[in-house]
C-alpha atoms as a PDB file:
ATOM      1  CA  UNK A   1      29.977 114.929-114.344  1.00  0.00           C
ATOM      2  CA  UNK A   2      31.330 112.289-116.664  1.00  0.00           C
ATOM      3  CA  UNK A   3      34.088 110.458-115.205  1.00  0.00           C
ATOM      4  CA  UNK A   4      37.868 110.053-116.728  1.00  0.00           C
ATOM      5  CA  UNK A   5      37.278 106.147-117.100  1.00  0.00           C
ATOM      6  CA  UNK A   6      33.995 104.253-116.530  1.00  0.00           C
ATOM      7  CA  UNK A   7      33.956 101.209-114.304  1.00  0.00           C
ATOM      8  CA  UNK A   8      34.335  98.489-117.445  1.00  0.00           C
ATOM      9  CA  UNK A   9      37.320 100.586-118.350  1.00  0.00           C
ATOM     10  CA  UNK A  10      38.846 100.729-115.103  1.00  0.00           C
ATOM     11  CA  UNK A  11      38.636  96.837-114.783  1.00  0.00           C
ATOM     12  CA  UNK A  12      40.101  96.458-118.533  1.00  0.00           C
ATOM     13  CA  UNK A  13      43.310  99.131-116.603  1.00  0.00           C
ATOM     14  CA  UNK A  14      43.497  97.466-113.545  1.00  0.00           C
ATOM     15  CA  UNK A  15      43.666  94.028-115.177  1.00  0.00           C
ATOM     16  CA  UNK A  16      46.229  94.945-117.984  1.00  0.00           C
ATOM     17  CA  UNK A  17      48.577  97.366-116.403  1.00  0.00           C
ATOM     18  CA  UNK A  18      48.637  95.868-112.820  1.00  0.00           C
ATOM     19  CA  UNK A  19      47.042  92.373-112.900  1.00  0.00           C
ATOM     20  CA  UNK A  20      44.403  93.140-110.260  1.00  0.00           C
ATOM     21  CA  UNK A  21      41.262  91.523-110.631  1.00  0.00           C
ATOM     22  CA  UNK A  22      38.632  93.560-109.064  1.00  0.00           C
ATOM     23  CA  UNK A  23      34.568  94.694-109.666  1.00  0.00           C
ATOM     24  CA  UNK A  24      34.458  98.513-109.890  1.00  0.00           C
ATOM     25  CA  UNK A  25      30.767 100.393-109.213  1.00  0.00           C
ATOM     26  CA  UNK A  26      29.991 103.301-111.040  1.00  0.00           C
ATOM     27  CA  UNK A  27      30.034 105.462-108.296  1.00  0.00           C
ATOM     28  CA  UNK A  28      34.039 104.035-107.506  1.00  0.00           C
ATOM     29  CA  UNK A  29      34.382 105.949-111.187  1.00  0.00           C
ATOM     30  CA  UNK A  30      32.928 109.250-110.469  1.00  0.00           C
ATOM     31  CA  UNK A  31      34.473 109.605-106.850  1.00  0.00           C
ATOM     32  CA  UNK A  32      38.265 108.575-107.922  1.00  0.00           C
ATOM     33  CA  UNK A  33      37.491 110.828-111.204  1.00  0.00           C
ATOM     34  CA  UNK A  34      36.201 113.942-108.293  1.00  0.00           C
ATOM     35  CA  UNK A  35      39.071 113.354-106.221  1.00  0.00           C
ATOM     36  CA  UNK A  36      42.045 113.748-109.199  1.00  0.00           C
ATOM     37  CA  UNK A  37      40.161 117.175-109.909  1.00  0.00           C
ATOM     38  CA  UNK A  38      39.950 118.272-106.033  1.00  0.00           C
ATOM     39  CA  UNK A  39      43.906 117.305-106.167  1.00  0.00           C
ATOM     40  CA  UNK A  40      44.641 120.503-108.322  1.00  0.00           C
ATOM     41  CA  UNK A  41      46.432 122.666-109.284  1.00  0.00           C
ATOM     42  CA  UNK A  42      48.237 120.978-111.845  1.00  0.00           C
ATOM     43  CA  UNK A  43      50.929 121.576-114.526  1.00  0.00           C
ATOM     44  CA  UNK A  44      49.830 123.363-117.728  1.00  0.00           C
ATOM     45  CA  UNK A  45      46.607 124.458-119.123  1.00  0.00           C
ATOM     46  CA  UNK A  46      42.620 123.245-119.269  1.00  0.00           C
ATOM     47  CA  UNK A  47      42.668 122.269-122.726  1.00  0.00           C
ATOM     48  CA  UNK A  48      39.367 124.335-122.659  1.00  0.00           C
ATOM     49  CA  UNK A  49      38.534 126.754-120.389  1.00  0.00           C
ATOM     50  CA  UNK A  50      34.749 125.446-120.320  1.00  0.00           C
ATOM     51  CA  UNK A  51      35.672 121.796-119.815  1.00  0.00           C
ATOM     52  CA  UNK A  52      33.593 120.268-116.773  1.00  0.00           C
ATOM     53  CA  UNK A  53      36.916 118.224-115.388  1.00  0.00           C
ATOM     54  CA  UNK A  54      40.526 119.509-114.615  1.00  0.00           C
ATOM     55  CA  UNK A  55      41.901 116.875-117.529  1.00  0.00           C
ATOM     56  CA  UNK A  56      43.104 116.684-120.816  1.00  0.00           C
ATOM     57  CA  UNK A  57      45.585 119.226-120.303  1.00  0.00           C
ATOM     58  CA  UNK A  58      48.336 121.153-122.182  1.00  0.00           C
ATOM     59  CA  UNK A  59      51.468 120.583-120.731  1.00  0.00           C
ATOM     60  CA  UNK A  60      53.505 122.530-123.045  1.00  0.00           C
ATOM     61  CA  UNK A  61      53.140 126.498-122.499  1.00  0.00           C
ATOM     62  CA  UNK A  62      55.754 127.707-124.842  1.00  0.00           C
ATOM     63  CA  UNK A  63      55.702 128.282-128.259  1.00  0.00           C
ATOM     64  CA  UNK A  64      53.847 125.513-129.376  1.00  0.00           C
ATOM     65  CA  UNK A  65      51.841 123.807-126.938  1.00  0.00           C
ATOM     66  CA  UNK A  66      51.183 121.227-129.098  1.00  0.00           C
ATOM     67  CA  UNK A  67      47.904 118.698-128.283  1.00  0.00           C
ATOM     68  CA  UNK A  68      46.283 118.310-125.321  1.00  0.00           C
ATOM     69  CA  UNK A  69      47.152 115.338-123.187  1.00  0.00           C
ATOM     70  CA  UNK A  70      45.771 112.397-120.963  1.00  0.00           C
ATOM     71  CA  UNK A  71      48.291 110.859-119.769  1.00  0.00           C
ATOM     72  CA  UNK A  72      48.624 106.948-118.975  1.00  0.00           C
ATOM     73  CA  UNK A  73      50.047 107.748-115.303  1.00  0.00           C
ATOM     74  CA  UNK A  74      46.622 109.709-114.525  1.00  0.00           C
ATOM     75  CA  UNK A  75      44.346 107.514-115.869  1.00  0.00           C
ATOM     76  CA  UNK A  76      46.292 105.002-114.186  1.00  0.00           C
ATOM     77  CA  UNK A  77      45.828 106.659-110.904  1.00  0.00           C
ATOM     78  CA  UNK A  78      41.909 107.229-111.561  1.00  0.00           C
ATOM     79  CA  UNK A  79      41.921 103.452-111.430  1.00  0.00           C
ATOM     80  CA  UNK A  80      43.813 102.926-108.739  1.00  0.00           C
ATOM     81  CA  UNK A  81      41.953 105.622-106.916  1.00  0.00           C
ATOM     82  CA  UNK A  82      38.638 103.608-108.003  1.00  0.00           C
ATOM     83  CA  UNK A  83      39.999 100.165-106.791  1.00  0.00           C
ATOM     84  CA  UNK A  84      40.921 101.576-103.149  1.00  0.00           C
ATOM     85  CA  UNK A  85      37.152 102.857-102.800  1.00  0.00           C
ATOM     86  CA  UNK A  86      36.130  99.059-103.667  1.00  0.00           C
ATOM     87  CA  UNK A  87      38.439  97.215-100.810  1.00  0.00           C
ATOM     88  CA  UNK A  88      38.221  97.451 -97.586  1.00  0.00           C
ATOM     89  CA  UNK A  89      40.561  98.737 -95.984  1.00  0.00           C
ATOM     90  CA  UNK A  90      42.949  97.597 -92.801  1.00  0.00           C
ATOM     91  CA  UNK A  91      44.465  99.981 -90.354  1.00  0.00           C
ATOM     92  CA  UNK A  92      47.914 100.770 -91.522  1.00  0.00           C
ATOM     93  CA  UNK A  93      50.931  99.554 -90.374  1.00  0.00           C
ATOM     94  CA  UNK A  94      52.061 100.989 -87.069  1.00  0.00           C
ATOM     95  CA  UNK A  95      54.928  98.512 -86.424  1.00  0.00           C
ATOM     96  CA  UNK A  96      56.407  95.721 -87.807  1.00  0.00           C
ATOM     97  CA  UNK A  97      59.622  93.213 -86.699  1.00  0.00           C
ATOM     98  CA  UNK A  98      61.416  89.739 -87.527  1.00  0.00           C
ATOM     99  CA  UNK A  99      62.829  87.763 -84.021  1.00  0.00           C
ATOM    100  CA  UNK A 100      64.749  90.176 -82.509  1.00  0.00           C
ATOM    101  CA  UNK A 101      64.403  92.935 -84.502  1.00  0.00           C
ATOM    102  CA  UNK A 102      61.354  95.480 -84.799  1.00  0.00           C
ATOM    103  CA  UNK A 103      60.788  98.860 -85.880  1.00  0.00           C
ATOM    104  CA  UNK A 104      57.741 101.553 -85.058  1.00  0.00           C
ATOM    105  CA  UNK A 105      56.411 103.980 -86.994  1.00  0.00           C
ATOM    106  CA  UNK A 106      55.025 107.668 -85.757  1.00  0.00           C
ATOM    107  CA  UNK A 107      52.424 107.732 -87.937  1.00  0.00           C
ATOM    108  CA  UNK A 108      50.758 104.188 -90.574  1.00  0.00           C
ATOM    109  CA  UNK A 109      52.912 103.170 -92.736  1.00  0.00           C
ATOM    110  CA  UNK A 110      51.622 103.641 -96.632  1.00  0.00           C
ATOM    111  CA  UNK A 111      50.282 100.934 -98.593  1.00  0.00           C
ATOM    112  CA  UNK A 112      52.243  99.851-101.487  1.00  0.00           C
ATOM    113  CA  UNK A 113      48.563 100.964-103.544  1.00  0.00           C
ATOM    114  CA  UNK A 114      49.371 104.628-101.767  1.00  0.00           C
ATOM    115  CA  UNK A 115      52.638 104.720-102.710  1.00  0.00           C
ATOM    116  CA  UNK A 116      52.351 103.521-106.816  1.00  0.00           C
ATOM    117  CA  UNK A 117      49.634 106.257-106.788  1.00  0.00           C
ATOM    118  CA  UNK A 118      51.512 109.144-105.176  1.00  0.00           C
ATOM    119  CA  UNK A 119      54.644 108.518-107.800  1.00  0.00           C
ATOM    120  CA  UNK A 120      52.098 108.040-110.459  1.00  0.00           C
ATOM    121  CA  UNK A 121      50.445 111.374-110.021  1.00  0.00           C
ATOM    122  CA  UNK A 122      53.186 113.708-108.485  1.00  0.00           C
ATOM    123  CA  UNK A 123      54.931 114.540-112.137  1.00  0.00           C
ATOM    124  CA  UNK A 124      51.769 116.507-112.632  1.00  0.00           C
ATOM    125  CA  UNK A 125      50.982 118.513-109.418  1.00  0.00           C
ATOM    126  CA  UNK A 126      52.201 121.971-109.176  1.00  0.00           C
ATOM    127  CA  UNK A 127      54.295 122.910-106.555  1.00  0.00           C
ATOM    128  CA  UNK A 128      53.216 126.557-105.284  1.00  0.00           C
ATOM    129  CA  UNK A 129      56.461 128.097-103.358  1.00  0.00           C
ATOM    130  CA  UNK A 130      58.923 125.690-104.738  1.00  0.00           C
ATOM    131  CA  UNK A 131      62.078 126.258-106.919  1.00  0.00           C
ATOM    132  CA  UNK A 132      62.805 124.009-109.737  1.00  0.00           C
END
């Protein structure tokens, strides 16, 4: 399948949004592009029901749904996505202190990277058994 953004364009995202420098592979493209679509369901509608990928989307049911949409905050989280396959990664943070004082956590703590990419994407997940 075609990916959302191809590696030149994730390095042209990463460098203008978030002023990471980094070299994306292909492959980095097509697995964060898999992984947004395995993160379903999301808000609104396939803008076609034959589309190969989960995105662009309506996000408007009503009425007038208007165009279908991309927006920034996923493709922004594609590349993200893509730039956390091309580190490597450390064990996450388990504890963490200054002199006297420390503090220890049940379970890693996130990464800054995990947390810009969970509040980037979460506007657009639907929440099955939740109230509004």
């Amino acid at each position: 399948m075609t990916p959302y953004l191809t590696a030149d364009e994730i390095i042209d995202r990463l460098s203008d949004r978030f002023g990471i420098e980094a070299e994306i592979l292909d492959g980095d493209a097509e697995i964060a592009s898999d992984e947004l679509d395995s993160m379903s369901p999301f808000i609104g509608a396939r803008a076609e029901e034959s589309q190969e990928r989960d995105w662009p989307r309506y996000l408007r049911l009503w009425e007038d749904p208007g165009t279908p949409e991309m927006p920034d905050a996923v493709l922004d989280w594609v590349a993200l996505k893509a730039y956390s396959l091309s580190i490597e990664h450390e064990p996450g943070v388990r504890s963490e202190g200054a002199g006297r004082v420390s503090v220890s956590y049940s379970e890693p703590k996130r990464s800054q990277l995990e947390r810009r990419m969970s509040r980037l994407l979460d506007p657009y997940l639907l929440r099955i058994g939740t109230q509004a």
